[in-house]
Protein backbone atom coordinates (compact mmCIF):
# COMPACT_ATOMS: atom_id res chain seq x y z
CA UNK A 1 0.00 0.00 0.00
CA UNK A 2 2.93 2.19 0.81
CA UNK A 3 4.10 2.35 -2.68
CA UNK A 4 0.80 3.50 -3.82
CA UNK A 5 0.66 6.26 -1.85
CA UNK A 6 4.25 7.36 -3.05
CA UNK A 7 4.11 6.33 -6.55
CA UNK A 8 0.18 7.46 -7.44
CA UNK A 9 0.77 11.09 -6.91
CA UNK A 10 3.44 11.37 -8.17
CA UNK A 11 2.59 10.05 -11.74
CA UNK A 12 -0.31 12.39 -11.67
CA UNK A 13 2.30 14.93 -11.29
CA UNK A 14 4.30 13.38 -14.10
CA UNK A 15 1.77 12.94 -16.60
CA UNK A 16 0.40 16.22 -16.17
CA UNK A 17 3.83 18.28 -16.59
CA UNK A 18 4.79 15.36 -19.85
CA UNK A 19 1.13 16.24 -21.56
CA UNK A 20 2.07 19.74 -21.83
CA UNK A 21 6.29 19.62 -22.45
CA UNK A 22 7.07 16.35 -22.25
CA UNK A 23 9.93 15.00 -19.64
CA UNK A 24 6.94 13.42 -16.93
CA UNK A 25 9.82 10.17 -16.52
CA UNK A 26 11.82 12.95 -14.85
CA UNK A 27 8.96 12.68 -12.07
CA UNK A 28 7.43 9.27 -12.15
CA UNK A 29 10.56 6.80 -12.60
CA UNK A 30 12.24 8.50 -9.52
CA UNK A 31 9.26 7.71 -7.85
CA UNK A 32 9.06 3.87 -8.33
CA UNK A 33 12.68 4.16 -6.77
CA UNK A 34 11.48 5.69 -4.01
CA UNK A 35 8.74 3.16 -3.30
CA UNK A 36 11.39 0.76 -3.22
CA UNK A 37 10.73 -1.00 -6.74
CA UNK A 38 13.61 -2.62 -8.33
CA UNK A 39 15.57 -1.19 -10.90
CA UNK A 40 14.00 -3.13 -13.96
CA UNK A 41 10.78 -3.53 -12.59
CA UNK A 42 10.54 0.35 -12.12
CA UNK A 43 11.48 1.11 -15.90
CA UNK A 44 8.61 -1.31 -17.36
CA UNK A 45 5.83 -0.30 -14.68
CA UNK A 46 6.51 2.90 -15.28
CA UNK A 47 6.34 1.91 -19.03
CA UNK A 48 2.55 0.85 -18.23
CA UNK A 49 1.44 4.17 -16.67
CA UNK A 50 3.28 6.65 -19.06
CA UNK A 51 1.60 4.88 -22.13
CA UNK A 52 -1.75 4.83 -20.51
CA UNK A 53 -1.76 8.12 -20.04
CA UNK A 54 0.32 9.09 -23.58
CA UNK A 55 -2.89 7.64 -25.48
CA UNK A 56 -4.95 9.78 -23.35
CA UNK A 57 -2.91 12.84 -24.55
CA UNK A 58 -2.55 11.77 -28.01
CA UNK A 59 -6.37 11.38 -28.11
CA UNK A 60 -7.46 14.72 -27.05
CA UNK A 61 -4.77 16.51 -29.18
CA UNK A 62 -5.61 14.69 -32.26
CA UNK A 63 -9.28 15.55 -31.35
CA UNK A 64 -8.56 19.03 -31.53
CA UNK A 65 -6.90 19.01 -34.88
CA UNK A 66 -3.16 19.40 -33.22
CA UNK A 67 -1.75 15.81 -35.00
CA UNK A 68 -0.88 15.45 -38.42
CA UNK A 69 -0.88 12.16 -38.94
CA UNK A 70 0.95 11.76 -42.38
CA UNK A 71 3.78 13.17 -40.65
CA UNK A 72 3.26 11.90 -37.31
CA UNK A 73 2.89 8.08 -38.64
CA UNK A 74 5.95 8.63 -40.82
CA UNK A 75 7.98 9.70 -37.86
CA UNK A 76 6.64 7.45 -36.06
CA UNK A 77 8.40 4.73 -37.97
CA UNK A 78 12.00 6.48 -37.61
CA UNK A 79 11.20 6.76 -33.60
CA UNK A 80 10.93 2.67 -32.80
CA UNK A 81 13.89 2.34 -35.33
CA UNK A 82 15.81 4.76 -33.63
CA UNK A 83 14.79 3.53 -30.02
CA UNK A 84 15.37 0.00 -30.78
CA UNK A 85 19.17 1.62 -32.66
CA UNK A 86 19.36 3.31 -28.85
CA UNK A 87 18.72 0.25 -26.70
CA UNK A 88 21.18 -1.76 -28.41
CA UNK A 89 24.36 1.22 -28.40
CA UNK A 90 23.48 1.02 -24.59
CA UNK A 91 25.18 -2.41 -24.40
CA UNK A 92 28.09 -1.19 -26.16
CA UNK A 93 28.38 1.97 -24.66
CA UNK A 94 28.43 3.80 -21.08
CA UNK A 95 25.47 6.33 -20.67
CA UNK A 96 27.63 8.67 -18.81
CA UNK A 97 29.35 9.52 -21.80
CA UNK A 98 25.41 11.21 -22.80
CA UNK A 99 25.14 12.50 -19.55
CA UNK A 100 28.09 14.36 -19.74
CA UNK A 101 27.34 15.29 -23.08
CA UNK A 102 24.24 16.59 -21.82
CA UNK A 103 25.34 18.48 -18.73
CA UNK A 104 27.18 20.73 -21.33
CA UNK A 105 24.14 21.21 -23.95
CA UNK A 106 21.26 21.64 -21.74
CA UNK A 107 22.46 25.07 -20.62
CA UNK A 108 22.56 26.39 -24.52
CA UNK A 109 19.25 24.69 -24.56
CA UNK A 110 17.67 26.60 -22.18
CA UNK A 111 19.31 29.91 -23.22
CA UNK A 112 17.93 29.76 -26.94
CA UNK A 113 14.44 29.11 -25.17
CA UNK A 114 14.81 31.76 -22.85
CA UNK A 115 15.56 34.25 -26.24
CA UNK A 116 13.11 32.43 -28.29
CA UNK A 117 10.06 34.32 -26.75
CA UNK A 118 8.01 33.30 -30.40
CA UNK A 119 8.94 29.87 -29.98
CA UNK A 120 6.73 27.74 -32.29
CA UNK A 121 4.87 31.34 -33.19
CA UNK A 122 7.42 33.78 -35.30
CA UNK A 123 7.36 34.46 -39.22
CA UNK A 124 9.02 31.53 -40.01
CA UNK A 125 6.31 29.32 -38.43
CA UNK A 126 4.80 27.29 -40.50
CA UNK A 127 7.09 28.15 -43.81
CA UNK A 128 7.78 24.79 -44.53
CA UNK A 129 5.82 22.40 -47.00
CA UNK A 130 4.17 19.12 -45.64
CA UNK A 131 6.69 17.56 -47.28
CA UNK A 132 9.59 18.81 -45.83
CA UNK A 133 8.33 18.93 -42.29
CA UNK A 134 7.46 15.17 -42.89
CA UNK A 135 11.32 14.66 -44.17
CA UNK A 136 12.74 16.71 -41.21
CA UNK A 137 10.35 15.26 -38.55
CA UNK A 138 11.46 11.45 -39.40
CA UNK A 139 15.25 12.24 -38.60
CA UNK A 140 14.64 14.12 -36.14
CA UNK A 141 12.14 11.40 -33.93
CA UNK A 142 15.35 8.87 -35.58
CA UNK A 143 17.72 11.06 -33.76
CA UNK A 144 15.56 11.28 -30.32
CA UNK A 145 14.67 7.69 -30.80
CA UNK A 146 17.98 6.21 -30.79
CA UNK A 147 18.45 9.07 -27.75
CA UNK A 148 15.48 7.76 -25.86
CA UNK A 149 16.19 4.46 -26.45
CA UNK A 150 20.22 4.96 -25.18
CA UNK A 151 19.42 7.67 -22.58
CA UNK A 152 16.08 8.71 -22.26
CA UNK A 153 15.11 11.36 -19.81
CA UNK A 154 13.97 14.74 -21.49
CA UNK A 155 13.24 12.87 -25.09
CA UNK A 156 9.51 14.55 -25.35
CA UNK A 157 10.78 17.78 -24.76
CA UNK A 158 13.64 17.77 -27.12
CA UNK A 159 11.01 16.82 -29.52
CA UNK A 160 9.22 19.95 -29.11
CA UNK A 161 12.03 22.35 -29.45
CA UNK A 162 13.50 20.31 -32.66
CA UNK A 163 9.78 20.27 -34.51
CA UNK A 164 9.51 23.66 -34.06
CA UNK A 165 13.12 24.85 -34.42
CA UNK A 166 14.06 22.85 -37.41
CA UNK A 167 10.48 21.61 -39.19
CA UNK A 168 8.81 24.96 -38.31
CA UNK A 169 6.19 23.55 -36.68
CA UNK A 170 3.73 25.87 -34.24
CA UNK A 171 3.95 24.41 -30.94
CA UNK A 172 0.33 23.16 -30.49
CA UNK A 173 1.23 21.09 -33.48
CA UNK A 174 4.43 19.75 -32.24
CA UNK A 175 2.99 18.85 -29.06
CA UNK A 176 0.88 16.79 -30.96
CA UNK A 177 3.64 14.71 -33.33
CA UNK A 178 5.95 14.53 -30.22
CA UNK A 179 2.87 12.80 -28.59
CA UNK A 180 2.93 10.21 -31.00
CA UNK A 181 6.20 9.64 -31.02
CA UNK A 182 6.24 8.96 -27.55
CA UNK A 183 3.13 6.74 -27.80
CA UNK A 184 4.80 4.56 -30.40
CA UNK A 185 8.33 4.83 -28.45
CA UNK A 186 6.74 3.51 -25.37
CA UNK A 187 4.49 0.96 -27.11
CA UNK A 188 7.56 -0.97 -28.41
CA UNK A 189 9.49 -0.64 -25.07
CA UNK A 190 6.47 -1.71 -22.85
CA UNK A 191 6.15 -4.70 -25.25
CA UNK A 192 9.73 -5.69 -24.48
CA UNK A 193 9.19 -5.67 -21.20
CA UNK A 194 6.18 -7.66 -20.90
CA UNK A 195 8.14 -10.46 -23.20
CA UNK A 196 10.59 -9.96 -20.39
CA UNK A 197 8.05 -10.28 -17.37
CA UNK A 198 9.32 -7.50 -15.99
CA UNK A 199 5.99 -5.36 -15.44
CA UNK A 200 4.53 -5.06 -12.27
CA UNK A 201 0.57 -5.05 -14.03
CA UNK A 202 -1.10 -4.38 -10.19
CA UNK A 203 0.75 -1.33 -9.68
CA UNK A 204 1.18 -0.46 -13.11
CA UNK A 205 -2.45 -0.21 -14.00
CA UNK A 206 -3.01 1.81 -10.56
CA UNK A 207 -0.51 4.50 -11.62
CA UNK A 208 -2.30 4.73 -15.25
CA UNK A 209 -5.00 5.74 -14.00
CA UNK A 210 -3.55 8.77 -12.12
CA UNK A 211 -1.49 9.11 -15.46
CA UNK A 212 -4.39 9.37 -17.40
CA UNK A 213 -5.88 12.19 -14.80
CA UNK A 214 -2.62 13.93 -15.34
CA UNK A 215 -2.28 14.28 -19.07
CA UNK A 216 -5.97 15.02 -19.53
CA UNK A 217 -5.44 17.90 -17.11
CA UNK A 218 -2.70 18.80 -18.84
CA UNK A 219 -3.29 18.38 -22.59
CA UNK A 220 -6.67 20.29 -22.08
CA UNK A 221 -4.11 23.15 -21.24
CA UNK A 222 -2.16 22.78 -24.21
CA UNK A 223 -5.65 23.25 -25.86
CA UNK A 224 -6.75 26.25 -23.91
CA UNK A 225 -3.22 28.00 -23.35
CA UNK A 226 -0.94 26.51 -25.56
CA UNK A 227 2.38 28.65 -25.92
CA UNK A 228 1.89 30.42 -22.45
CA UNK A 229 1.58 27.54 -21.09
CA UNK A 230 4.53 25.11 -22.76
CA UNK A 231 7.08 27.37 -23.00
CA UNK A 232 7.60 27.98 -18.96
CA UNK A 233 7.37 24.27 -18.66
CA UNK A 234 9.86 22.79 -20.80
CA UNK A 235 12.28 26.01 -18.99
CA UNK A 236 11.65 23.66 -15.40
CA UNK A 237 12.13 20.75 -17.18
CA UNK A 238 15.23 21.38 -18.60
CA UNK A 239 15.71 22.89 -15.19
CA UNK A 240 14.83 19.20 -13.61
CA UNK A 241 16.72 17.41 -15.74
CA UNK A 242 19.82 19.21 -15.21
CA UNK A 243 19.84 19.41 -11.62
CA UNK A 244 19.47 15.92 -11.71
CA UNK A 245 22.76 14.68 -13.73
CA UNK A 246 24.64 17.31 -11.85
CA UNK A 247 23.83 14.98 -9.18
CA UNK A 248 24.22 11.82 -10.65
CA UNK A 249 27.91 12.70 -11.61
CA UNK A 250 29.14 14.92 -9.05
């Protein structure tokens, strides 16, 4: 019961903040450590909830008219590609050679979101042809995939800032693709793990539901607010995540 209490309110938390900028794992998988769930068992429970509440998210975006799906299915492709590409480097590789990486970029990150006050809303929104965003949208969820799939943390966020930067994209719309990708990202991996028995369905299925609550909360904002509200977000992400590999490597 204890690690109900701990992990269920904290997913809400997580699925809420990932519906709007992405980066929720920041939030939920530190909680299944917290609750005292093993390593593996944490990443594919937390696998369950986060794709519960992804379709959720998806859903209500698509709804509203925020998800091309020509170019969000044709990403989508490039993302389990790239994830499964990411999963398999992490045997070869160490991660901390990303988190260092990482430690140095997310400042510059931050900084060019910080300037960027028209982020996903400036002249250049927008300029490029379905075509080319579809192009530029598959190597970028490649890229992210094989990132998510290697690293992880901070993969729906990136997302956003990349489908706006580089495919133009306004940022209601990219908020919608990058929900996709993560849908179909998490699909894949939460299949793995259930192969690999390694999902914990009972507490799993508990935390989707607060998941669920969390990104319906929150992707109703992205519908209602959109800019004002994902812009300050992804700045406390990226303020999250780099807090936290300052600590893992100090």
């Amino acid at each position: 019961m204890e690690q109900y209490l701990i992990v269920c309110p904290l997913v809400f938390l997580a699925g809420l903040v990932d519906a709007i900028a992405g980066g929720g794992g920041l939030i939920s998988l530190p909680a299944y450590f917290l609750a005292g769930v093993p390593t593996y068992t944490a990443l594919a429970t937390n696998k369950l909830g986060s794709t519960m509440g992804t379709v959720v998210s998806t859903v209500r975006l698509a709804k509203n008219g925020y998800v091309n799906f020509k170019i969000a299915g044709f990403a989508a492709v490039a993302s389990v590609i790239g994830a499964v590409a990411g999963a398999n480097l992490t045997l070869m590789a160490d991660e901390t050679i990303v988190r260092h990486m990482m430690i140095a970029v997310l400042p510059v990150v931050a900084f060019y979101v910080l300037r960027n006050k028209d982020l996903g809303d400036s002249e250049k929104t927008n300029t490029k042809t379905e075509g080319q965003m579809a192009v530029l949208s598959f190597f970028i969820a490649l890229a992210m995939g094989i990132y998510d799939g290697f690293y992880g943390p901070g993969t729906g966020t990136f997302l956003i800032l990349l489908l706006c930067g580089v495919a133009k994209m306004d940022i209601k719309r990219a908020a919608g693709v990058t929900k996709v990708l993560n849908l179909s990202s998490n699909v894949a991996a939460l299949i793995t793990f259930f192969v690999n028995r390694r999902v914990d369905c009972r507490l799993g299925l508990a935390a989707g539901i607060f998941c669920i609550a969390g990104h319906y909360i929150g992707s109703g904002m992205v519908v209602s607010n959109g800019k004002k509200v994902i812009r300050p977000v992804i700045l406390v992400v990226l303020a999250i995540l780099f807090v936290k590999l300052l600590e893992e490597n100090i």
